[in-house]
N, C-alpha and C. Protein backbone atom coordinates (compact mmCIF):
# COMPACT_ATOMS: atom_id res chain seq x y z
N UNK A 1 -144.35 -51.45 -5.42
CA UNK A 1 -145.39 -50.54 -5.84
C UNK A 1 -146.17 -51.14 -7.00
N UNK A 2 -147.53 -51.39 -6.61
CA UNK A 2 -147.96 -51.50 -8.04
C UNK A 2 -148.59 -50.35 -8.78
N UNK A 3 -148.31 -50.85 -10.09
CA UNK A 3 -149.28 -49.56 -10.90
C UNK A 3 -150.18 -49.89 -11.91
N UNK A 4 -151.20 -49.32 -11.64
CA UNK A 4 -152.47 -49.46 -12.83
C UNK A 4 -152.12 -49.44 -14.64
N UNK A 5 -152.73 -50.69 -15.23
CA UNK A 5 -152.52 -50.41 -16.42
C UNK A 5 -153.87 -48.97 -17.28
N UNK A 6 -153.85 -48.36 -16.47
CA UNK A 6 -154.62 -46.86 -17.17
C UNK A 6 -153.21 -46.38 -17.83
N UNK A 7 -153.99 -45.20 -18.40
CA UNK A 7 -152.91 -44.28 -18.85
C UNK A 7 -152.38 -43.81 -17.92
N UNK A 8 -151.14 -43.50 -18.00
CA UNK A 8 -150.78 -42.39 -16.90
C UNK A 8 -149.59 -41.76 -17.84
N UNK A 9 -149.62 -40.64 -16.79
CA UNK A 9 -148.73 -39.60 -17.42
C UNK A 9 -147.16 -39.90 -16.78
N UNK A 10 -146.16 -40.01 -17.35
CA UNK A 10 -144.27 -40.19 -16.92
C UNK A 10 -143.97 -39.17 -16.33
N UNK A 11 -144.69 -38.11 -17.25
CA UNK A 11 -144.25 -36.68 -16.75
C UNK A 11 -144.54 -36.50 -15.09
N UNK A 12 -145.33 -36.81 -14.62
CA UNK A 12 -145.44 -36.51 -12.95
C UNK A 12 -144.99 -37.74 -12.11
N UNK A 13 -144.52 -38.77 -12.81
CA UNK A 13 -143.98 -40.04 -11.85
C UNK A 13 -142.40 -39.48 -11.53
N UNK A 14 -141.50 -39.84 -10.45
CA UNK A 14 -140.00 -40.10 -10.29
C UNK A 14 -140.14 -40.87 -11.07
N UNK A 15 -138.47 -40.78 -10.87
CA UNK A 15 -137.11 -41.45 -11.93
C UNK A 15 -137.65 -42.98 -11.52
N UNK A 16 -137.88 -43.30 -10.21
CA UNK A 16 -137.82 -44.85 -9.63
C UNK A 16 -139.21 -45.56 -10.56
N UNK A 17 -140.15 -44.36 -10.38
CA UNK A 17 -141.68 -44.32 -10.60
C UNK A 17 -141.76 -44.66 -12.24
N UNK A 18 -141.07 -44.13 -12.94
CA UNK A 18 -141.38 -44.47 -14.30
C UNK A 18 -140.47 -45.46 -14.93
N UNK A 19 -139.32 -46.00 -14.40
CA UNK A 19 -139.00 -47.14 -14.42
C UNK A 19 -139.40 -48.45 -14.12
N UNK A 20 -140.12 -48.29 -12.80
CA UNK A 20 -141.33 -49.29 -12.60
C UNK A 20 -142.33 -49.66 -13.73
N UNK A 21 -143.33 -48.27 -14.18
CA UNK A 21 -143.94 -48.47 -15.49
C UNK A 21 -143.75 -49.44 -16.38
N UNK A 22 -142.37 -48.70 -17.51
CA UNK A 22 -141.56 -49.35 -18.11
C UNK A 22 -141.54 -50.39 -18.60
N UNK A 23 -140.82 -51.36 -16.56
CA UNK A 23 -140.55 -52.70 -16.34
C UNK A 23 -141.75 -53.18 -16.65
N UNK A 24 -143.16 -52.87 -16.33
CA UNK A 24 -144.41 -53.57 -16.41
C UNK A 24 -144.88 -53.45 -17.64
N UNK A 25 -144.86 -52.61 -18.56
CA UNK A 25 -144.93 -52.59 -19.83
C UNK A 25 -143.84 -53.48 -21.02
N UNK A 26 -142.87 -53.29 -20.50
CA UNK A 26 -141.75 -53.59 -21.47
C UNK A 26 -140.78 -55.15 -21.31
N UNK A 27 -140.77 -55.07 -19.90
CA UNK A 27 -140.10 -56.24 -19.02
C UNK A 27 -138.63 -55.84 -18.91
N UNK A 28 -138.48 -55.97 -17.41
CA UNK A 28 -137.55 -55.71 -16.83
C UNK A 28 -136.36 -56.20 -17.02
N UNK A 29 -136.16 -57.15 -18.09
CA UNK A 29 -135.26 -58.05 -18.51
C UNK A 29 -134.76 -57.48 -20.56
N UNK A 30 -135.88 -56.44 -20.49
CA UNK A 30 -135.65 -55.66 -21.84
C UNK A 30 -135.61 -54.38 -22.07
N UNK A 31 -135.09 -53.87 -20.50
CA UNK A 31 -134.92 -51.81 -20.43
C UNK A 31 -134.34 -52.04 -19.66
N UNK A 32 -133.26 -50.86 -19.47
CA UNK A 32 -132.86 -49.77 -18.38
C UNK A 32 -133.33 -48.91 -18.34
N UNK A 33 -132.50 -47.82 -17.04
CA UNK A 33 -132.56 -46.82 -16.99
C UNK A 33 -131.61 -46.79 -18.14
N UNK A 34 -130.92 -45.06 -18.47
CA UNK A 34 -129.69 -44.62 -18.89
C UNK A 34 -129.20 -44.48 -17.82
N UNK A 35 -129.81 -43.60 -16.78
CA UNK A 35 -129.39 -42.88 -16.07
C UNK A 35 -128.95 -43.86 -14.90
N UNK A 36 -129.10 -45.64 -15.01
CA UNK A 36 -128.82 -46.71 -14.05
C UNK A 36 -127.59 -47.06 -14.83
N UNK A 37 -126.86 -46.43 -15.65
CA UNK A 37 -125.66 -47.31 -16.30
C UNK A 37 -124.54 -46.35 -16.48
N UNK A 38 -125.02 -45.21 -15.41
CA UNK A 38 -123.83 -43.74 -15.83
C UNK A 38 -123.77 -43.79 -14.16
N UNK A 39 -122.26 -43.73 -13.67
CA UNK A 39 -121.53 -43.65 -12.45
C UNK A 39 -121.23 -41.92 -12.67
N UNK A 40 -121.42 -41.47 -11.04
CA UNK A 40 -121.64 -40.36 -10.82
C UNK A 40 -121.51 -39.74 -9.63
N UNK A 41 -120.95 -38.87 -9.15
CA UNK A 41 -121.17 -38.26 -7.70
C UNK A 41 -123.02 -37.75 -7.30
N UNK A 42 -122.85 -37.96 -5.71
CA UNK A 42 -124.19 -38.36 -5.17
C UNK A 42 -124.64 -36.36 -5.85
N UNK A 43 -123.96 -35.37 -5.28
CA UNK A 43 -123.71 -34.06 -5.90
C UNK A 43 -124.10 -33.90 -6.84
N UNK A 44 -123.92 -34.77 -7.40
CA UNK A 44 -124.68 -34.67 -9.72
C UNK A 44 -125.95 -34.97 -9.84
N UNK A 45 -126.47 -35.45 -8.82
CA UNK A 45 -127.65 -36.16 -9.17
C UNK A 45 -128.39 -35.33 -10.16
N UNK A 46 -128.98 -34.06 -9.23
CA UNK A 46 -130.22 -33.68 -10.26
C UNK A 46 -129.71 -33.19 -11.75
N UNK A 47 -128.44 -33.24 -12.08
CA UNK A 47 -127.74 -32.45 -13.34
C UNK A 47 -127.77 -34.04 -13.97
N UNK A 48 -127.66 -35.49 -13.64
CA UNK A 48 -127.61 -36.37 -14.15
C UNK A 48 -129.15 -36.89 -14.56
N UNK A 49 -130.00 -36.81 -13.49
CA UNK A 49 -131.47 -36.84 -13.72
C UNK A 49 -132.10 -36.51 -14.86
N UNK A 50 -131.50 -35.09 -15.02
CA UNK A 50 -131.82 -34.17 -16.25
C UNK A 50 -131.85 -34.50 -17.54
N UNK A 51 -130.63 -35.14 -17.45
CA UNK A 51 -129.86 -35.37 -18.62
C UNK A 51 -129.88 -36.69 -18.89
N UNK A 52 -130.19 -37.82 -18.12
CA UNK A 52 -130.38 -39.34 -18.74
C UNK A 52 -131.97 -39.83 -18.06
N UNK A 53 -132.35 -39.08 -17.32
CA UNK A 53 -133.55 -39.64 -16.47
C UNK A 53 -135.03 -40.32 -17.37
N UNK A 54 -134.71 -39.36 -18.73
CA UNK A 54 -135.94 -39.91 -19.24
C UNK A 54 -135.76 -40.43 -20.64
N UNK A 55 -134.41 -41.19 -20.56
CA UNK A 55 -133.97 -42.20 -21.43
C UNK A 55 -133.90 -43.69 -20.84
N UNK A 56 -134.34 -44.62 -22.28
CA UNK A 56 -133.75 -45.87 -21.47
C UNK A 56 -132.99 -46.54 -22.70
N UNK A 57 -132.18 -47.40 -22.72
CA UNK A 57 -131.42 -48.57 -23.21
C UNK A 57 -132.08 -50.06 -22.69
N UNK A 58 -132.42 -49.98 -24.10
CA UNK A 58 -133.21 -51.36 -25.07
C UNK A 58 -132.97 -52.44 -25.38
N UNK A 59 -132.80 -53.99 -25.01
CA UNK A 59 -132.18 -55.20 -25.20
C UNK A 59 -132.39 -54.56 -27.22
N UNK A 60 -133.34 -54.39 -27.61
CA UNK A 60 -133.70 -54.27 -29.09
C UNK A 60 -134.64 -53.78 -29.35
N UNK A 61 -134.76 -53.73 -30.85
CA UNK A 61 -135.44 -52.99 -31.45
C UNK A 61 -136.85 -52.76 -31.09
N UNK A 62 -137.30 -53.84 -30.60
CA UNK A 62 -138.69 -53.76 -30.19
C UNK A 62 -139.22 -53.56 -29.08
N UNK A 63 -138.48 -53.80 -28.51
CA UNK A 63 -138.58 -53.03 -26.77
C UNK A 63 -138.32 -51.76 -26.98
N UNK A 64 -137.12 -51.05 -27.91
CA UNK A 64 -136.60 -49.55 -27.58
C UNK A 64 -138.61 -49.11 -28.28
N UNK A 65 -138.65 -49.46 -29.56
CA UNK A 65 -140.22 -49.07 -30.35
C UNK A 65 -141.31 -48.98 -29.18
N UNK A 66 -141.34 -49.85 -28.67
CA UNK A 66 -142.59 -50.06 -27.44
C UNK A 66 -142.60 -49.07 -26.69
N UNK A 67 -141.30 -48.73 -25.82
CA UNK A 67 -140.87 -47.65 -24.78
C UNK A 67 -140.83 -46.08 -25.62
N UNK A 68 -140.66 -45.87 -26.83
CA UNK A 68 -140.23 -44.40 -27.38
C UNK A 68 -142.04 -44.21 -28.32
N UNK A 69 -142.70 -45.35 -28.23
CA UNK A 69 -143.97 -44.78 -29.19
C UNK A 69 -145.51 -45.56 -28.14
N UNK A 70 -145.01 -46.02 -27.45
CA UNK A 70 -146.17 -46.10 -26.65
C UNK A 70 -147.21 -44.86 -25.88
N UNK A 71 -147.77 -44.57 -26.28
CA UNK A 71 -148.58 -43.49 -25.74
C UNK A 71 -148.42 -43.23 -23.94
N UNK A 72 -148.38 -44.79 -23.69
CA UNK A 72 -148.03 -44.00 -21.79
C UNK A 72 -146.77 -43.50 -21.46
N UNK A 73 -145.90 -43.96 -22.34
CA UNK A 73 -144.12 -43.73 -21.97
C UNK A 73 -143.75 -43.29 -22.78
N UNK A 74 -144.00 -42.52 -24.07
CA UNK A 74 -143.06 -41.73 -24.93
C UNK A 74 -141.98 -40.91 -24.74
N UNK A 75 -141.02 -41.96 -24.20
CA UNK A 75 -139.53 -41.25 -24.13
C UNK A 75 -138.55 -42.18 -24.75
N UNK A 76 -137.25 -41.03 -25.09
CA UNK A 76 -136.30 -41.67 -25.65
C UNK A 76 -135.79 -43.05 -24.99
N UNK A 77 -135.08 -43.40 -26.35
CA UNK A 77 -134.74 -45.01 -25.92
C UNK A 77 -133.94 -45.05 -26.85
N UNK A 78 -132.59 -46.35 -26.83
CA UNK A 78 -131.50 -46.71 -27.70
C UNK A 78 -131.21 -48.17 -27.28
N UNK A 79 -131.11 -48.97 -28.41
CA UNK A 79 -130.26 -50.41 -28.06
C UNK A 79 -128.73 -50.55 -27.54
N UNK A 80 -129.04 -51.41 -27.60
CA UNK A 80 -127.63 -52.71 -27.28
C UNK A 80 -126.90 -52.07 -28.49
N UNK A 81 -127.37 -52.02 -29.62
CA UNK A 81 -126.85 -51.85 -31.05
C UNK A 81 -126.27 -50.71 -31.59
N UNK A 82 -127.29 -49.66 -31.03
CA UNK A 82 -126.83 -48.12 -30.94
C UNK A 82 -127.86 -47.22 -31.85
N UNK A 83 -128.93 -48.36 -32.07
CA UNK A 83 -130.41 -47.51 -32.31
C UNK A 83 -130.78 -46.80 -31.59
N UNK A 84 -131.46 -45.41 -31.96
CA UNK A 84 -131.91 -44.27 -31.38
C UNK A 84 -132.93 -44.09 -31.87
N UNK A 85 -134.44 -44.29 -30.75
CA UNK A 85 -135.41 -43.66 -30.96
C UNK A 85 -136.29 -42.40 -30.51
N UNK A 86 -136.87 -42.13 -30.97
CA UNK A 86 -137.17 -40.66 -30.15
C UNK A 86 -138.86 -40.39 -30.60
N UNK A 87 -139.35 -39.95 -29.56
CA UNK A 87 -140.96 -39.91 -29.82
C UNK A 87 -141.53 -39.04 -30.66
N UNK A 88 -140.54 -37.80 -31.18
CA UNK A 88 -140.73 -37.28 -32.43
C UNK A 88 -140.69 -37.99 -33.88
N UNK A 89 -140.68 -39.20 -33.63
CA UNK A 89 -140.32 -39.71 -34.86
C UNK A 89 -139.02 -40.32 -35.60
N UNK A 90 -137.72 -39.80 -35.03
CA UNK A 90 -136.97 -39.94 -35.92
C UNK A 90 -136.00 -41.32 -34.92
N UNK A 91 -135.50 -41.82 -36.25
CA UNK A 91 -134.32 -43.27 -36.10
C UNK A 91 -133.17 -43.22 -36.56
N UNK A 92 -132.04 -42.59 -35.83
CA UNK A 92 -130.93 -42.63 -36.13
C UNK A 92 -129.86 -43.71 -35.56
N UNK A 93 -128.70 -43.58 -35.78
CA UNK A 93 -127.36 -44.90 -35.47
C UNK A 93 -127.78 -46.24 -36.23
N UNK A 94 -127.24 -47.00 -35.39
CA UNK A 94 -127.45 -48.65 -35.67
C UNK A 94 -125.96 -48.88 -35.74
N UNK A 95 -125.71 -49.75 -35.84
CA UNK A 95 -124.13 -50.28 -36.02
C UNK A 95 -123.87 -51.04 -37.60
N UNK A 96 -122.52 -50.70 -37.91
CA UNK A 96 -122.61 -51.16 -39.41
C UNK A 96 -121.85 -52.02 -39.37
N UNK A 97 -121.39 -53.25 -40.63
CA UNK A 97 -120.96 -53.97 -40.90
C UNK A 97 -119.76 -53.61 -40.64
N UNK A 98 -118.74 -54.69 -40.28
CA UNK A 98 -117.07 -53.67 -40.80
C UNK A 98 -116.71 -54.15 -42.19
N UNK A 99 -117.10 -55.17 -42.69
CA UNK A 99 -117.23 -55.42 -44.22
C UNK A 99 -118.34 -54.05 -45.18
N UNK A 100 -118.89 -53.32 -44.76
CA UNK A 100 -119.59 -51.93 -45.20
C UNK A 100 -118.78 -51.22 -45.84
N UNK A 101 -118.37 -50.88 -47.32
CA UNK A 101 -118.05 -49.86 -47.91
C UNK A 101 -117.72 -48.49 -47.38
N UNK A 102 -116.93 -47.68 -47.50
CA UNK A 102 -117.05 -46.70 -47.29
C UNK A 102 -117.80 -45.37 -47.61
N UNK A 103 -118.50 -46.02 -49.00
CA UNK A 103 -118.99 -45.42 -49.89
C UNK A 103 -121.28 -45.18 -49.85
């Protein structure tokens, strides 16, 4: 399938459909799905859809940034690392040192 670099909206593409996007924006070698890395009965689908469909997992930081603040794809995204971005704005996790203080 190809797809036009216009805007388009995620909201009316499938799960397959906005992963395609994504890949062409982001490179297919620097996203997932979520919802391609969670094993599941065929039965779960649309309760799994729901719930990871419009997340992806990020080689890094700058791919998850690209995918969670890009105006065509503003959806959640998280690294390798355990960064969490979200198109509201906010950046939580990351992974800490084990030499890190407790303090």
């Amino acid at each position: 399938m190809q797809l036009n670099q216009e805007k388009v909206s995620l909201g009316k593409l499938s799960v397959e459909n906005k992963t395609e996007f994504v890949w062409v924006q982001v490179g297919k070698e620097n996203v997932q799905t979520a919802l391609s890395l969670v094993g599941y009965k065929a039965a779960l689908q649309p309760a799994m859809e729901f719930v990871f469909g419009n997340s992806f997992v990020c080689k890094d930081m700058d791919a998850a940034k690209r995918v969670t603040f890009d105006e065509c794809i503003n959806k959640k995204s998280v690294t390798l690392d355990g960064d969490s971005f979200d198109p509201a704005g906010t950046l939580t996790g990351g992974n800490t040192s084990v030499s890190s203080s407790a303090l």
